[in-house]
PDB file of N, CA and C in Angstrom:
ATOM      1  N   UNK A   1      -4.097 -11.478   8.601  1.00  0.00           N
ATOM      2  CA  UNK A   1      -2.785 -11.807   8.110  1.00  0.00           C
ATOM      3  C   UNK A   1      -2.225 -10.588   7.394  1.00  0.00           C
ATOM      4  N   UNK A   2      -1.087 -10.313   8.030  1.00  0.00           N
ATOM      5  CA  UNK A   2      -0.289  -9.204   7.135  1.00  0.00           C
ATOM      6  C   UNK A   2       0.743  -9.926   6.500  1.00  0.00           C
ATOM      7  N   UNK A   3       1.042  -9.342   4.727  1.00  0.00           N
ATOM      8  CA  UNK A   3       1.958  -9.757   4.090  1.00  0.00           C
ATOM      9  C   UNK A   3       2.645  -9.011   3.863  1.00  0.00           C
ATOM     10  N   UNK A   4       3.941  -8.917   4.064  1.00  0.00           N
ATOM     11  CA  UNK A   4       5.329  -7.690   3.731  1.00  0.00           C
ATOM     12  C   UNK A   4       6.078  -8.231   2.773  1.00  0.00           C
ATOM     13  N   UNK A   5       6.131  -7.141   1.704  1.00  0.00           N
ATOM     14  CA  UNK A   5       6.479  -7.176   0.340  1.00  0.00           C
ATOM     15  C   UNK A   5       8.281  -6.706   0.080  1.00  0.00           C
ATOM     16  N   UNK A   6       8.780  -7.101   0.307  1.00  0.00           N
ATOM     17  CA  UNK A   6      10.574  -6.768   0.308  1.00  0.00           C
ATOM     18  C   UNK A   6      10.866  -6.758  -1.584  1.00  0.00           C
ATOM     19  N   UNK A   7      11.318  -5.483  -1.460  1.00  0.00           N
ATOM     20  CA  UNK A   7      11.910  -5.211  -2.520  1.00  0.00           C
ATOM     21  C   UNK A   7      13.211  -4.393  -2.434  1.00  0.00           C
ATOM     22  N   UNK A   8      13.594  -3.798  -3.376  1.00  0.00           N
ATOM     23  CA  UNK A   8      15.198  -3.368  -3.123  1.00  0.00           C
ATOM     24  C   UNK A   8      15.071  -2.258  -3.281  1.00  0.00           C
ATOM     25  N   UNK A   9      15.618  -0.809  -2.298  1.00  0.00           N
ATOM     26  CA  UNK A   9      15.556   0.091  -2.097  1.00  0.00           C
ATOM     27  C   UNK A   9      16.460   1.042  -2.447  1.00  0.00           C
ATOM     28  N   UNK A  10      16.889   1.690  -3.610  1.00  0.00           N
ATOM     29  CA  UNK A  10      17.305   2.504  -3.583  1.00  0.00           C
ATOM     30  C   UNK A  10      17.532   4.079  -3.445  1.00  0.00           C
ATOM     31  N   UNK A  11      18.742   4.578  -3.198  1.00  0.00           N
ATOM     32  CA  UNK A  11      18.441   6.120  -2.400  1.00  0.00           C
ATOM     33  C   UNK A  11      18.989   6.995  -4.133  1.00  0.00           C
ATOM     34  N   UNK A  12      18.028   7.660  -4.082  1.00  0.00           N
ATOM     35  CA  UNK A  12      18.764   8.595  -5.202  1.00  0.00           C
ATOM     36  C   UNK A  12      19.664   8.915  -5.250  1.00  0.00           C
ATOM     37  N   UNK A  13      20.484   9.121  -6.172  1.00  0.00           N
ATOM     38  CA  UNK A  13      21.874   9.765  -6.782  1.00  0.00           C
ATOM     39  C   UNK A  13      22.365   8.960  -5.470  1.00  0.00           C
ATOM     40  N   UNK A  14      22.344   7.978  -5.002  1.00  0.00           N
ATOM     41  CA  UNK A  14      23.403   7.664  -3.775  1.00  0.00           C
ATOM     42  C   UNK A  14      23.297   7.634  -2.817  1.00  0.00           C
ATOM     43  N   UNK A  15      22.968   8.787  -2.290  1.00  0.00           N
ATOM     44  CA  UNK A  15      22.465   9.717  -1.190  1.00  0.00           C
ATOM     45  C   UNK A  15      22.359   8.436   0.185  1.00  0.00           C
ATOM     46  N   UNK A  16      22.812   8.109   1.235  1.00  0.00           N
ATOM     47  CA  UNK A  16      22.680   7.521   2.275  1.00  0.00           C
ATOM     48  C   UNK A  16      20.839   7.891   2.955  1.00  0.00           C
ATOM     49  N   UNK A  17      20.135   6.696   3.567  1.00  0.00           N
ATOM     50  CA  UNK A  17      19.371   6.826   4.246  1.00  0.00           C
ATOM     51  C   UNK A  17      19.684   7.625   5.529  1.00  0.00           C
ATOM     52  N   UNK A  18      18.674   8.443   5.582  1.00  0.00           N
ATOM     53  CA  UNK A  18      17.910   9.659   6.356  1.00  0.00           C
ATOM     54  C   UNK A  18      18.898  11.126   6.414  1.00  0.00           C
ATOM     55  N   UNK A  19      18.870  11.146   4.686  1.00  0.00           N
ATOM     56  CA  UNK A  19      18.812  12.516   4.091  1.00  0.00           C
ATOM     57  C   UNK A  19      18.374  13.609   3.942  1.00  0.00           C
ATOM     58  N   UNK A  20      17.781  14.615   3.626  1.00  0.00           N
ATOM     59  CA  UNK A  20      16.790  15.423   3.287  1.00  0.00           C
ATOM     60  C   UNK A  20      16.122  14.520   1.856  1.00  0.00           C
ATOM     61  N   UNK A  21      16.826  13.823   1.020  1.00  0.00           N
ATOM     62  CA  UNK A  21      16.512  13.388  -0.469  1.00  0.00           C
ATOM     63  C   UNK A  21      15.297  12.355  -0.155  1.00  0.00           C
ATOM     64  N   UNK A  22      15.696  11.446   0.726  1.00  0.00           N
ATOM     65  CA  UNK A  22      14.941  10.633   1.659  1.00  0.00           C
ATOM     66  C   UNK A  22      13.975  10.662   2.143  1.00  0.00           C
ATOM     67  N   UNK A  23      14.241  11.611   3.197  1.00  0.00           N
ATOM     68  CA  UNK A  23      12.663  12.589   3.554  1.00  0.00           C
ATOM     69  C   UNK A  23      11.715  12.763   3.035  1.00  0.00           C
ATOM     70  N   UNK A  24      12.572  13.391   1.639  1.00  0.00           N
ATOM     71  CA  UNK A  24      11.508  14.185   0.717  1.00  0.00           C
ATOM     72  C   UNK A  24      10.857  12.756  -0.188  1.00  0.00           C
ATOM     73  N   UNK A  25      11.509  11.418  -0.581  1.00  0.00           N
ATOM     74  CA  UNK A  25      10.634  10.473  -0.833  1.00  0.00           C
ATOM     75  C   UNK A  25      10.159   9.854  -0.351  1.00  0.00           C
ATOM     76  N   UNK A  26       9.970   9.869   1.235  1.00  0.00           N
ATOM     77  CA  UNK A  26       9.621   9.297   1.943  1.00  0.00           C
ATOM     78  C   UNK A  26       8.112   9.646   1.856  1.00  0.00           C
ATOM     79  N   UNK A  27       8.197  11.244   1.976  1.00  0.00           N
ATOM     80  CA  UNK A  27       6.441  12.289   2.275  1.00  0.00           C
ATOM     81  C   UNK A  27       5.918  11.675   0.433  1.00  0.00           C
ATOM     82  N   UNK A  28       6.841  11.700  -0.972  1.00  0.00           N
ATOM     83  CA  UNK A  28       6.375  11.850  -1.534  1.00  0.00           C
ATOM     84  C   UNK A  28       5.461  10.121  -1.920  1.00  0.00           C
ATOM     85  N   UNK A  29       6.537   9.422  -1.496  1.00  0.00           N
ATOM     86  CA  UNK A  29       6.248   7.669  -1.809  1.00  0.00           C
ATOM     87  C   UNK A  29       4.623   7.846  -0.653  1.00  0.00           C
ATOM     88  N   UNK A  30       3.907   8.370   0.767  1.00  0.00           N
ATOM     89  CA  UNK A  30       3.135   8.085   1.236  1.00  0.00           C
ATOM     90  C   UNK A  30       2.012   9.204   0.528  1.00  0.00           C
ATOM     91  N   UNK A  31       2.178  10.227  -0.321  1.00  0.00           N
ATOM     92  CA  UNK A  31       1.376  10.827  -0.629  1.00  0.00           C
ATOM     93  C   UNK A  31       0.671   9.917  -2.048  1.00  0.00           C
ATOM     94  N   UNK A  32       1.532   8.912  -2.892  1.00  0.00           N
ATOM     95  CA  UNK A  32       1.168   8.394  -3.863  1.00  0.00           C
ATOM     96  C   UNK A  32       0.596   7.194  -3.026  1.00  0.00           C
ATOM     97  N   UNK A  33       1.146   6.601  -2.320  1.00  0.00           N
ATOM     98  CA  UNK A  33       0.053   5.796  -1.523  1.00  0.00           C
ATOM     99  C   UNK A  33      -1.264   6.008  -1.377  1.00  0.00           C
ATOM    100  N   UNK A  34      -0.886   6.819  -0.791  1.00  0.00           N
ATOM    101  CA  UNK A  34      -2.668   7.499  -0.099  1.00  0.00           C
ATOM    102  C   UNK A  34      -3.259   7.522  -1.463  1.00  0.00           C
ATOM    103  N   UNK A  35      -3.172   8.522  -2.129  1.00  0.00           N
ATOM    104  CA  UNK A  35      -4.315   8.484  -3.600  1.00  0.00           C
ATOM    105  C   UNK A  35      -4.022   7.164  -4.241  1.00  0.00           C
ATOM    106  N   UNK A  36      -3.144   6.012  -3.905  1.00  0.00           N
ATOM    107  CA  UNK A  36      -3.891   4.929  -5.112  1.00  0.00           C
ATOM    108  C   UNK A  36      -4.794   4.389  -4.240  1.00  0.00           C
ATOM    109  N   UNK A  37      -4.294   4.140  -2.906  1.00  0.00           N
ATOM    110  CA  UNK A  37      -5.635   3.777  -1.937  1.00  0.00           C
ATOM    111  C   UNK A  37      -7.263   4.742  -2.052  1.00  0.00           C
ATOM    112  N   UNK A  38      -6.741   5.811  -2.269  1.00  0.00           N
ATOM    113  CA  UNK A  38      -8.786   6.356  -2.641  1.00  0.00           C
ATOM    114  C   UNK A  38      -9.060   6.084  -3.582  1.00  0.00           C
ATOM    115  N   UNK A  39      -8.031   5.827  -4.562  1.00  0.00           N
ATOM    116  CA  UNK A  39      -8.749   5.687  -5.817  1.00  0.00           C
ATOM    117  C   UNK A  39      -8.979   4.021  -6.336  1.00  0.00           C
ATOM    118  N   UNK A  40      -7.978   3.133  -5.527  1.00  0.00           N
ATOM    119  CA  UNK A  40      -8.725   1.919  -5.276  1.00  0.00           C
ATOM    120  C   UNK A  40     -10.275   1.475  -4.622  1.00  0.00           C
ATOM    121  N   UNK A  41     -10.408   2.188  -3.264  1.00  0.00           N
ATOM    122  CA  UNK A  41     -11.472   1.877  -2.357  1.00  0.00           C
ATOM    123  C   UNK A  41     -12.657   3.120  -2.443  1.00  0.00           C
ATOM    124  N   UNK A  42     -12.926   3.370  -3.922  1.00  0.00           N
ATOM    125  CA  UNK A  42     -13.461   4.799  -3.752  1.00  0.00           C
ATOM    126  C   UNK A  42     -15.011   5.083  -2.495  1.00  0.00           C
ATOM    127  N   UNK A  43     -15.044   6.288  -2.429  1.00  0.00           N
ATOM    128  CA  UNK A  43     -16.361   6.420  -1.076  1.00  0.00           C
ATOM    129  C   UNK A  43     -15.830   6.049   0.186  1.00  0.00           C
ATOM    130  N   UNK A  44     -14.384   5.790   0.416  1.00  0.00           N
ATOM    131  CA  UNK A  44     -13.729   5.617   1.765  1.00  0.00           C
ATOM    132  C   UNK A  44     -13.148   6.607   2.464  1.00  0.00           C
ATOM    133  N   UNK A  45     -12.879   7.788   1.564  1.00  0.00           N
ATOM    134  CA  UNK A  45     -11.877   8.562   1.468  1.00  0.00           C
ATOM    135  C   UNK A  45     -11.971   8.610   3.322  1.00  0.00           C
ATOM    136  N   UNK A  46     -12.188   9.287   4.173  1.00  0.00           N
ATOM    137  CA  UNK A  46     -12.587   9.371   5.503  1.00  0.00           C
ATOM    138  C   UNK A  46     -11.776   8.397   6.379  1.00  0.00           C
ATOM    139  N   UNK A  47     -12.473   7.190   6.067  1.00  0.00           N
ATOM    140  CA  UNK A  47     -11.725   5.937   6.894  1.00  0.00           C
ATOM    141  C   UNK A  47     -10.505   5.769   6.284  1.00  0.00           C
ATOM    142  N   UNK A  48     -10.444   5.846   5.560  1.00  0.00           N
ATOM    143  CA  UNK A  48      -8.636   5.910   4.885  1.00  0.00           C
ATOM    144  C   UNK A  48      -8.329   6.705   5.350  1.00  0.00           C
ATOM    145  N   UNK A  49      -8.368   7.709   5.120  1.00  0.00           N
ATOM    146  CA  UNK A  49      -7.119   8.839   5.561  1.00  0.00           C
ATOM    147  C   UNK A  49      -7.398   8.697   7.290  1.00  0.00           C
ATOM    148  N   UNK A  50      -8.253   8.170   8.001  1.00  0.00           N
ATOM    149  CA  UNK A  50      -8.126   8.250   9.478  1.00  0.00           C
ATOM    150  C   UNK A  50      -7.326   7.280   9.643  1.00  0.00           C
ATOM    151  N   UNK A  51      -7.390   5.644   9.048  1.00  0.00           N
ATOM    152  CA  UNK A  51      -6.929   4.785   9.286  1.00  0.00           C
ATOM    153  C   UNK A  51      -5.156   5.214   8.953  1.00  0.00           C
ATOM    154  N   UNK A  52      -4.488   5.853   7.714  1.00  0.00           N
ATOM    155  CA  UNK A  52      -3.755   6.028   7.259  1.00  0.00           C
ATOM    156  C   UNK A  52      -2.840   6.981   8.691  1.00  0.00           C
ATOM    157  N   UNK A  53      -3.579   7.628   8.737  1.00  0.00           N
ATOM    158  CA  UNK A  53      -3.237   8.941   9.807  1.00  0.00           C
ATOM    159  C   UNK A  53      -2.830   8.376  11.749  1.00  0.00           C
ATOM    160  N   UNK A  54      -3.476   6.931  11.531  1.00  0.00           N
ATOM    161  CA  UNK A  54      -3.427   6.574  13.053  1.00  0.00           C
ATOM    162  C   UNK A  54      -2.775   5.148  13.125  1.00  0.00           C
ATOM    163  N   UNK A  55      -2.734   4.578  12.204  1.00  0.00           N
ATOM    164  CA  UNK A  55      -2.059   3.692  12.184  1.00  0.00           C
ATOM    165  C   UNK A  55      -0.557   3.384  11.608  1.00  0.00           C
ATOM    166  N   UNK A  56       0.533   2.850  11.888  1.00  0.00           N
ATOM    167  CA  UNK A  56       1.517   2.643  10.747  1.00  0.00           C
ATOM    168  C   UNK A  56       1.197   1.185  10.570  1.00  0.00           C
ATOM    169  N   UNK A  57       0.476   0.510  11.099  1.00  0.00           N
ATOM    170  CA  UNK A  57       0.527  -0.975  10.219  1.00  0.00           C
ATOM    171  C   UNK A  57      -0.453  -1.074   9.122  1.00  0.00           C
ATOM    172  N   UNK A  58      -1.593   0.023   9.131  1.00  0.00           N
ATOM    173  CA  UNK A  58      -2.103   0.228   7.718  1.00  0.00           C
ATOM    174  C   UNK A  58      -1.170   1.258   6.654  1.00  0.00           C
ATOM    175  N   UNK A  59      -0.721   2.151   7.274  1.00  0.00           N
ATOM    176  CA  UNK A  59      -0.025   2.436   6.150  1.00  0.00           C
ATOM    177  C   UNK A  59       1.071   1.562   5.522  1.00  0.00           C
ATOM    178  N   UNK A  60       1.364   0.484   5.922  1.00  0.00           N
ATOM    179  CA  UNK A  60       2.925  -0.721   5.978  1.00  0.00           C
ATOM    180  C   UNK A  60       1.799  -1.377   5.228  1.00  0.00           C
ATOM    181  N   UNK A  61       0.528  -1.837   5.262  1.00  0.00           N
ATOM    182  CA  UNK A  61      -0.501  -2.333   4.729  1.00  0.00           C
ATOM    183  C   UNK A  61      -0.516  -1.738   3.005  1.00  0.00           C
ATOM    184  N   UNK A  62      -0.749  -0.513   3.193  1.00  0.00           N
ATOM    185  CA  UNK A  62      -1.155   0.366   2.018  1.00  0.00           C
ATOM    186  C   UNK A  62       0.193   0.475   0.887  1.00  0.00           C
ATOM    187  N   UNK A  63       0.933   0.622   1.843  1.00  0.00           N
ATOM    188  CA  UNK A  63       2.614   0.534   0.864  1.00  0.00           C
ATOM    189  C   UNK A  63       2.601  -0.667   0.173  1.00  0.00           C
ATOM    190  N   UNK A  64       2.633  -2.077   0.863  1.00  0.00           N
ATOM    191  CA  UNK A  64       2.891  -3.219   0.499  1.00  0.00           C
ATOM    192  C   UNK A  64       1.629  -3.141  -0.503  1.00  0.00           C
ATOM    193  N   UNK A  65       0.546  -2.981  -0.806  1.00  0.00           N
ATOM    194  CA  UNK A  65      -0.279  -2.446  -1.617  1.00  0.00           C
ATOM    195  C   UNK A  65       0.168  -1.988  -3.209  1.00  0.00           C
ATOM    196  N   UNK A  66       0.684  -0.847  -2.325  1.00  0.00           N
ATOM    197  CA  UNK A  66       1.654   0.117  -3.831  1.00  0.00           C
ATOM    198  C   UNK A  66       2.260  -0.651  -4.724  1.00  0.00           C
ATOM    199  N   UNK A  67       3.060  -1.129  -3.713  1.00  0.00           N
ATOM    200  CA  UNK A  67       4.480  -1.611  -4.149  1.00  0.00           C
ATOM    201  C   UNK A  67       4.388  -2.882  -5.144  1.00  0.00           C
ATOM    202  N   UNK A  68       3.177  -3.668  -4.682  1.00  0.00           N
ATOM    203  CA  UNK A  68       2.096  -4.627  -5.371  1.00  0.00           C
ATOM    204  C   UNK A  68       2.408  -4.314  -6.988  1.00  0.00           C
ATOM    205  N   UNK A  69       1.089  -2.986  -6.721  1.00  0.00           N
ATOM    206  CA  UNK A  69       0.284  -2.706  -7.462  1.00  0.00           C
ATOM    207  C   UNK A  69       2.119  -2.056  -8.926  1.00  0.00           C
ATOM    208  N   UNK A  70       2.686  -1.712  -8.315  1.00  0.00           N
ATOM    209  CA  UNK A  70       3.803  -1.157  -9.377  1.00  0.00           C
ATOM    210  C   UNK A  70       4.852  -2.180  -9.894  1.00  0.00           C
ATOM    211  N   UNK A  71       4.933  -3.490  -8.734  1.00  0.00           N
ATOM    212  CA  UNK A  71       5.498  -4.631  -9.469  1.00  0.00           C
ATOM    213  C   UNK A  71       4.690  -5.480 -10.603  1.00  0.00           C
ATOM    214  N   UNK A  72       3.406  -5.612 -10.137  1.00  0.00           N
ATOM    215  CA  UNK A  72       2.364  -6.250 -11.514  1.00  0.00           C
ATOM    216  C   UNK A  72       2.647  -5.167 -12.574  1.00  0.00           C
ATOM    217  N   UNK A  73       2.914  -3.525 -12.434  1.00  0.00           N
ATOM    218  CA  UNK A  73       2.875  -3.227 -13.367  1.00  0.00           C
ATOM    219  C   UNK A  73       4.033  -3.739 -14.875  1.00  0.00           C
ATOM    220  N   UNK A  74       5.135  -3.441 -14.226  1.00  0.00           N
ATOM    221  CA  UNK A  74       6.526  -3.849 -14.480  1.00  0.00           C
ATOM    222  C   UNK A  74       6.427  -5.346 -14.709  1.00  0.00           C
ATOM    223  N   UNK A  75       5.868  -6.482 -14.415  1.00  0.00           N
ATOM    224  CA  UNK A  75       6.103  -7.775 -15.149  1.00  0.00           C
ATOM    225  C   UNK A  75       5.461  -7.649 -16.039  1.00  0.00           C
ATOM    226  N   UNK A  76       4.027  -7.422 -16.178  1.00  0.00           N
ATOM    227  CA  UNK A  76       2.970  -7.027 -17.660  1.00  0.00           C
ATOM    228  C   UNK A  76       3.939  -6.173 -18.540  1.00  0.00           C
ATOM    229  N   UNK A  77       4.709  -5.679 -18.291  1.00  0.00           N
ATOM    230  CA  UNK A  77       5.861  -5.026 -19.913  1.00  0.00           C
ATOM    231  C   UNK A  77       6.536  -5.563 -19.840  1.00  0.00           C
ATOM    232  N   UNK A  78       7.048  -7.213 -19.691  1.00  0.00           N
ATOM    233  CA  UNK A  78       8.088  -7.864 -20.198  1.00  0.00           C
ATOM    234  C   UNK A  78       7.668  -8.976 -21.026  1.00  0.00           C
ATOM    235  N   UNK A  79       8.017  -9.419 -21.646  1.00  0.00           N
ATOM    236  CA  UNK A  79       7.846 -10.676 -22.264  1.00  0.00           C
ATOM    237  C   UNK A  79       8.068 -11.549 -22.698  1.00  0.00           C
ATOM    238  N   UNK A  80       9.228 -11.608 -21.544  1.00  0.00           N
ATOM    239  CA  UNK A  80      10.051 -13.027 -21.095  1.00  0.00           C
ATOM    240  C   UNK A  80       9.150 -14.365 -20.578  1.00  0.00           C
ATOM    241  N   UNK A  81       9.559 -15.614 -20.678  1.00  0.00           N
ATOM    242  CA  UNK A  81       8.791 -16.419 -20.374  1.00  0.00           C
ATOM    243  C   UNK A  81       8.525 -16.529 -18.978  1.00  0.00           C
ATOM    244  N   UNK A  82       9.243 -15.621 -17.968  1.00  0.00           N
ATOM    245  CA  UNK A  82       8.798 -15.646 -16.631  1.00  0.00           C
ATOM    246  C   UNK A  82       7.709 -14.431 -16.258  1.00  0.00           C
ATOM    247  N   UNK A  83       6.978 -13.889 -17.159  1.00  0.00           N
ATOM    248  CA  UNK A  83       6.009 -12.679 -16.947  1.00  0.00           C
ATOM    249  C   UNK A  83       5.294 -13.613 -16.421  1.00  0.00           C
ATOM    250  N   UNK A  84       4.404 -14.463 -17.382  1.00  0.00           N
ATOM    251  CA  UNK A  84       2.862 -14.817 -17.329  1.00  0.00           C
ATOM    252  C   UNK A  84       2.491 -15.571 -15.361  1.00  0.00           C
ATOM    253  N   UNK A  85       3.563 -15.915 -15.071  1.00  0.00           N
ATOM    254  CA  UNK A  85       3.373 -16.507 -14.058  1.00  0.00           C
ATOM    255  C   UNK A  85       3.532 -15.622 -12.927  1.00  0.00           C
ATOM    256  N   UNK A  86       4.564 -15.089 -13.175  1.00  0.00           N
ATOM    257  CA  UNK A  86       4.868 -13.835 -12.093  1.00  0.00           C
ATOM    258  C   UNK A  86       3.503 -12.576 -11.916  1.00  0.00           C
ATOM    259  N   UNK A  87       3.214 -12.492 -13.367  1.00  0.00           N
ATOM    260  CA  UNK A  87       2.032 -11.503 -13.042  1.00  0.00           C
ATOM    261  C   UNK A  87       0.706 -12.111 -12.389  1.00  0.00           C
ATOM    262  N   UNK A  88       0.791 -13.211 -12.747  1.00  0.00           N
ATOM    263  CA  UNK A  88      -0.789 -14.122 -11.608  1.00  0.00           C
ATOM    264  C   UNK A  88      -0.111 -14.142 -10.391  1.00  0.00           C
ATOM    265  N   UNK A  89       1.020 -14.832  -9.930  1.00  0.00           N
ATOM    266  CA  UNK A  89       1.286 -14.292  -8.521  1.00  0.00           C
ATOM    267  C   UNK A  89       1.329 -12.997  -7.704  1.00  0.00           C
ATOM    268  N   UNK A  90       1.658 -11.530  -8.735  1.00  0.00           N
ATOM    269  CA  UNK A  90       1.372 -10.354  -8.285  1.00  0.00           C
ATOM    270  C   UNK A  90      -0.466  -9.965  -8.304  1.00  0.00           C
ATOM    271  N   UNK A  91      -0.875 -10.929  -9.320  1.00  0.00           N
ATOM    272  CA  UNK A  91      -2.267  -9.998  -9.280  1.00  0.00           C
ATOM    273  C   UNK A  91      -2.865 -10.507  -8.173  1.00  0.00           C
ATOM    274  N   UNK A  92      -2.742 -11.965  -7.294  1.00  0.00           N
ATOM    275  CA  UNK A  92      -3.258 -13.035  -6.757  1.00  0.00           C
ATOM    276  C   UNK A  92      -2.574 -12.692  -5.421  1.00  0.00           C
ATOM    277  N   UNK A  93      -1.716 -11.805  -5.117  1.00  0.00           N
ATOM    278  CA  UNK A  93      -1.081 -10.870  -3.970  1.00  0.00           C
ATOM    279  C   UNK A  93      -1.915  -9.409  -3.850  1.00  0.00           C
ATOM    280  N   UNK A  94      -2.096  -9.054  -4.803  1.00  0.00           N
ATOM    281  CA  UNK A  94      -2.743  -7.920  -5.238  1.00  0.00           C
ATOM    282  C   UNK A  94      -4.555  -7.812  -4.747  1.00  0.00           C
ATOM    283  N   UNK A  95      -4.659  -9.061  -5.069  1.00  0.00           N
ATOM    284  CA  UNK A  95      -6.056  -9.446  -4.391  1.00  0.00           C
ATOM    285  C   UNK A  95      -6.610  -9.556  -2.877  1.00  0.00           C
ATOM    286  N   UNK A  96      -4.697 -10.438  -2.242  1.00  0.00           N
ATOM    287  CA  UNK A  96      -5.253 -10.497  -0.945  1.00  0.00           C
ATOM    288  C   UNK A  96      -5.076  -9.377  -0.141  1.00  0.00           C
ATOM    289  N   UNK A  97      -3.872  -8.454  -0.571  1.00  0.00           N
ATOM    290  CA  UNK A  97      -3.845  -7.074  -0.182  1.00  0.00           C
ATOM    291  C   UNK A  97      -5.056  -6.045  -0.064  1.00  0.00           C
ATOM    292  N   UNK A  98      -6.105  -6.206  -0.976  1.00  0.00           N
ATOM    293  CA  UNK A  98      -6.830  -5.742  -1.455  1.00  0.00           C
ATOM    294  C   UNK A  98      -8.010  -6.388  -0.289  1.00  0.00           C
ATOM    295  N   UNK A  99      -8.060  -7.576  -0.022  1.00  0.00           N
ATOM    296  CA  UNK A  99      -9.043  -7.507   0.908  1.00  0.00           C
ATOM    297  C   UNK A  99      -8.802  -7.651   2.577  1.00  0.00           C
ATOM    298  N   UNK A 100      -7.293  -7.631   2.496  1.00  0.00           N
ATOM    299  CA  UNK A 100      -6.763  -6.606   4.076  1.00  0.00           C
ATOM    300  C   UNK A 100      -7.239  -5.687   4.667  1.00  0.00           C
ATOM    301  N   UNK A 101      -6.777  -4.838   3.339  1.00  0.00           N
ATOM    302  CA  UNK A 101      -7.548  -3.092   3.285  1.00  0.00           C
ATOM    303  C   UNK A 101      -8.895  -3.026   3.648  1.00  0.00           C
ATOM    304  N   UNK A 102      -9.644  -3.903   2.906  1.00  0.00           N
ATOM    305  CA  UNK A 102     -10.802  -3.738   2.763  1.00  0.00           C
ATOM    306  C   UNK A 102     -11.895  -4.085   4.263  1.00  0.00           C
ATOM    307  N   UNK A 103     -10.633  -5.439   4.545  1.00  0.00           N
ATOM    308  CA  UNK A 103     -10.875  -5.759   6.122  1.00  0.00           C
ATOM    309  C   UNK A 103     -11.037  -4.490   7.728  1.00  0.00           C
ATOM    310  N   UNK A 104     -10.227  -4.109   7.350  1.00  0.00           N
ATOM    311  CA  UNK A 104      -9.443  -2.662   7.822  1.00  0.00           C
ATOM    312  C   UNK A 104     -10.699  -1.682   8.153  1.00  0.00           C
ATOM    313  N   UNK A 105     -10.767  -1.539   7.107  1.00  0.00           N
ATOM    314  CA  UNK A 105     -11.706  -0.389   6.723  1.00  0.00           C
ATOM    315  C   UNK A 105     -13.011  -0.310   7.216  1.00  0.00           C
ATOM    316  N   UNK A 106     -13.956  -1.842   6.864  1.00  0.00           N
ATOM    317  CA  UNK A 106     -14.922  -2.350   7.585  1.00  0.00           C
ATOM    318  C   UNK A 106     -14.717  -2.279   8.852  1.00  0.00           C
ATOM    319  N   UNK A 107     -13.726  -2.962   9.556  1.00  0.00           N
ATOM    320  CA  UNK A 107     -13.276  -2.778  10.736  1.00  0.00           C
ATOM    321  C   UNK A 107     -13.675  -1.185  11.689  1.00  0.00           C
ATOM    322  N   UNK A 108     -12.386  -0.483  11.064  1.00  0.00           N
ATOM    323  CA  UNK A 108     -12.160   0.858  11.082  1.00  0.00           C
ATOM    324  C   UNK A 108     -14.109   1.341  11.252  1.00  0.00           C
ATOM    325  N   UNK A 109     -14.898   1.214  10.301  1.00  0.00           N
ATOM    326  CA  UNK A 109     -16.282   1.837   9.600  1.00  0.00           C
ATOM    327  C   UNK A 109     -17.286   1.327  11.224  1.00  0.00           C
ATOM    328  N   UNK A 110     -16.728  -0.002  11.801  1.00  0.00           N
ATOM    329  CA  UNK A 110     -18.152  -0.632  12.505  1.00  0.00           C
ATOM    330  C   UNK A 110     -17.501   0.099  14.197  1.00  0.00           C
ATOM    331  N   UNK A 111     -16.114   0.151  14.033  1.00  0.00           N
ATOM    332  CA  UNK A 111     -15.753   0.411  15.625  1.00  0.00           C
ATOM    333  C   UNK A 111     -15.860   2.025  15.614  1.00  0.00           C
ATOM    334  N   UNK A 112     -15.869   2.799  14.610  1.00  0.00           N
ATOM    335  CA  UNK A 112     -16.954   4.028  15.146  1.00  0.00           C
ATOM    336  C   UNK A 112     -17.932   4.591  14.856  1.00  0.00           C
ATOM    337  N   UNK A 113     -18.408   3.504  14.503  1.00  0.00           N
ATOM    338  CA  UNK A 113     -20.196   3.311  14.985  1.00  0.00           C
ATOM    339  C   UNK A 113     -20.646   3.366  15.814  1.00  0.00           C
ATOM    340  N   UNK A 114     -19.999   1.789  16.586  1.00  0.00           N
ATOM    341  CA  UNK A 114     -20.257   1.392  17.699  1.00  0.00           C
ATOM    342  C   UNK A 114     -19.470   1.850  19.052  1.00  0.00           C
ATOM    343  N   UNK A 115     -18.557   2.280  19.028  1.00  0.00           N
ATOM    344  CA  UNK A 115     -17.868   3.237  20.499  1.00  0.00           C
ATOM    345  C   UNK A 115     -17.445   4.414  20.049  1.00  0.00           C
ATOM    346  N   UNK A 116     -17.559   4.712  18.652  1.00  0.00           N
ATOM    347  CA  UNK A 116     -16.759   6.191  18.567  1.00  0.00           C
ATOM    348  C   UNK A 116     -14.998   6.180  18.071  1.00  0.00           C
ATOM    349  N   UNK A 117     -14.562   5.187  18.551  1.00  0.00           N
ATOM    350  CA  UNK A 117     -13.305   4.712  18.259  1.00  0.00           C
ATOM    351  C   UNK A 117     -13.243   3.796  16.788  1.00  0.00           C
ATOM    352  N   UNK A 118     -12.062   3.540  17.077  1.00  0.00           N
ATOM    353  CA  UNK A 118     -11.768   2.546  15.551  1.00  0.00           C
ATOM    354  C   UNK A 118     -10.800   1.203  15.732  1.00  0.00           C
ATOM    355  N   UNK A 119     -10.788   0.343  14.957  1.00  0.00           N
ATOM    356  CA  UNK A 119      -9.473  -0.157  14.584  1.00  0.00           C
ATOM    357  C   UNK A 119      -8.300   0.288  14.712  1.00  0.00           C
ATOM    358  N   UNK A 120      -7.440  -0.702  15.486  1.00  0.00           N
ATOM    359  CA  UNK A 120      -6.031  -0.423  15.481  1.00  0.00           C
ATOM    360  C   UNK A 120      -5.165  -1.137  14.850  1.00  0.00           C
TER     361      UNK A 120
END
């Protein structure tokens, strides 16, 4: 099961989608991906970055991940009466994201073992 995380996108200073500004957060939003993913799944580094590198539905995986992981951050600093609930639904999203990846990876780890190939 894949879960896609919709949030609201804005372009810096304005700037219309597929800018150079864009671009440039585009490379920078998948480079912060990638390191919270090693530093979530540490000792993967390998199958991550192959999986990351060959797939876009793990990286769409790994984003929705991020994006997770930076909305739980942002309800935990409010402390309105709609945090406490919102942050168990992000951490409890956060979890199943977490064992997607983790699915993935195993995946990714046994299919090149066994043919040399991987997960798609």
């Amino acid at each position: 099961m894949h879960i896609s995380i919709m949030f609201d996108a804005e372009s810096p200073g304005g700037k219309p989608a597929g800018t150079e500004v864009e671009a440039d957060r585009d490379v920078h939003s998948e480079n912060e991906t990638l390191s919270l993913i090693r530093t979530s799944f540490p000792d993967r580094d390998p199958l991550i970055e192959r999986a990351f590198r060959e797939s876009q539905s793990f990286r769409d995986l790994c984003e929705d991940y991020r994006k997770c992981v930076g909305a739980l951050h942002r309800w935990k600093q409010l402390t309105a009466d709609e945090a406490p609930p919102r942050c168990q639904e992000y951490t409890e999203l956060l979890v199943e994201l977490g064992r997607e990846i983790q699915t993935w990876l195993e995946a990714k780890e046994i299919g090149s073992t066994h043919s040399g190939g991987g997960a798609q």
